[in-house]
C-alpha atoms as a PDB file:
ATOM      1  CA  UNK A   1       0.000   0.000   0.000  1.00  0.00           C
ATOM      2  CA  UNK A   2       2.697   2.467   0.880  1.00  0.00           C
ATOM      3  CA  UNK A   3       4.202   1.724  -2.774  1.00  0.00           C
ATOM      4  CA  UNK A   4       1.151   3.512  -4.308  1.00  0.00           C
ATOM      5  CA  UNK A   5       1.077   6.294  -1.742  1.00  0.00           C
ATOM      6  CA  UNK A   6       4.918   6.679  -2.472  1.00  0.00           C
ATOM      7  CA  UNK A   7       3.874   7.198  -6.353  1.00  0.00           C
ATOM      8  CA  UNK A   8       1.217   9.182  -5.429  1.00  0.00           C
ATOM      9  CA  UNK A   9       3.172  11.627  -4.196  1.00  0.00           C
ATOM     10  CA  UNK A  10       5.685  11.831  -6.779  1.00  0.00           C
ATOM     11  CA  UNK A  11       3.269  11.984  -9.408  1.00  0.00           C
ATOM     12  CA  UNK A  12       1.355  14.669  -7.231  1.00  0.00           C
ATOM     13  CA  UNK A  13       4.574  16.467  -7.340  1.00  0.00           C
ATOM     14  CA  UNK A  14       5.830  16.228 -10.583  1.00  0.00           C
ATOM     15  CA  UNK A  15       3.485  18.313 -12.191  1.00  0.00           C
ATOM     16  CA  UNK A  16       4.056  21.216  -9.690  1.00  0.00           C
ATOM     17  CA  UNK A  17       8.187  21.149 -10.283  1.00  0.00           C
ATOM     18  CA  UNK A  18       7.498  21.197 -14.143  1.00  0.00           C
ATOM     19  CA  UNK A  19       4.815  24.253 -13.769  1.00  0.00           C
ATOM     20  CA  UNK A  20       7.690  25.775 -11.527  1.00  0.00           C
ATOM     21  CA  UNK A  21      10.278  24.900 -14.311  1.00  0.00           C
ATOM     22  CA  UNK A  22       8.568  26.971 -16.801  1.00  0.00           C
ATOM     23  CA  UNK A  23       7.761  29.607 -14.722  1.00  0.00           C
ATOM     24  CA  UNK A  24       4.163  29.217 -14.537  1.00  0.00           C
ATOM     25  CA  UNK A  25       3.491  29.179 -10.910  1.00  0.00           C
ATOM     26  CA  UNK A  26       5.974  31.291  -8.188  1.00  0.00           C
ATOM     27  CA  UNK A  27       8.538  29.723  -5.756  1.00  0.00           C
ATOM     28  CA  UNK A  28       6.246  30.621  -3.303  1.00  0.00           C
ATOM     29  CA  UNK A  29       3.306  28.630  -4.545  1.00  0.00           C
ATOM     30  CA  UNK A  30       5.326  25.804  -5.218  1.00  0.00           C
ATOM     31  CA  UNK A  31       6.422  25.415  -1.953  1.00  0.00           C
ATOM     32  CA  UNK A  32       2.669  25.821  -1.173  1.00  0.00           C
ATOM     33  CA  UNK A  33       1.247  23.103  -3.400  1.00  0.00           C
ATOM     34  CA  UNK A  34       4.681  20.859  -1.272  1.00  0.00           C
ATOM     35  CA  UNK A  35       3.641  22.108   2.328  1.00  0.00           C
ATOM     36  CA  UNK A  36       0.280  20.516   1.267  1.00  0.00           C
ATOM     37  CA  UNK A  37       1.684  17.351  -0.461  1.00  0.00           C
ATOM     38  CA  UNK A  38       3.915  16.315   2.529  1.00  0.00           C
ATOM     39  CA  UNK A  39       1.389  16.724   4.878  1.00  0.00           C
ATOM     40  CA  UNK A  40      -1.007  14.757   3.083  1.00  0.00           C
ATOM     41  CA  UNK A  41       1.719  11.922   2.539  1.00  0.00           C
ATOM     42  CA  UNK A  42       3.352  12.742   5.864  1.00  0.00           C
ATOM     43  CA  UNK A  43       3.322   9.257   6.773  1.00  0.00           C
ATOM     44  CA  UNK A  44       5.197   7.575   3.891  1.00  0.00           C
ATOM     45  CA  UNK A  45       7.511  10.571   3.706  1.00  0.00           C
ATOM     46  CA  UNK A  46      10.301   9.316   6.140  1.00  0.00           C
ATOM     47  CA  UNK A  47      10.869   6.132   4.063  1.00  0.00           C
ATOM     48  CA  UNK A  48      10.996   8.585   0.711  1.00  0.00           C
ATOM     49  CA  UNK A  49      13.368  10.375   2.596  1.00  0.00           C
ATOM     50  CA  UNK A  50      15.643   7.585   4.015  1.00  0.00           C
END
């Protein structure tokens, strides 16, 4: 289960780094859209992370 979370949230997040990429959406709403992604995948995030 924590396999589809993990892709979840790297799909989920993805999208938001291209937008970023072509300057579509500021710094500051990116790391808006990511405050909101890791706390909705908070618990999968440590094993992401490790």
């Amino acid at each position: 289960m924590n396999d589809k979370k993990e892709m979840l949230y790297l799909m989920s997040l993805a999208p938001a780094k291209s937008m970023l990429e072509q300057h579509l959406i500021s710094n500051a709403e990116f790391k808006k859209i990511k405050a909101y992604l890791v706390k909705k995948y908070q618990p999968i995030l440590p094993r992401l992370l490790g």
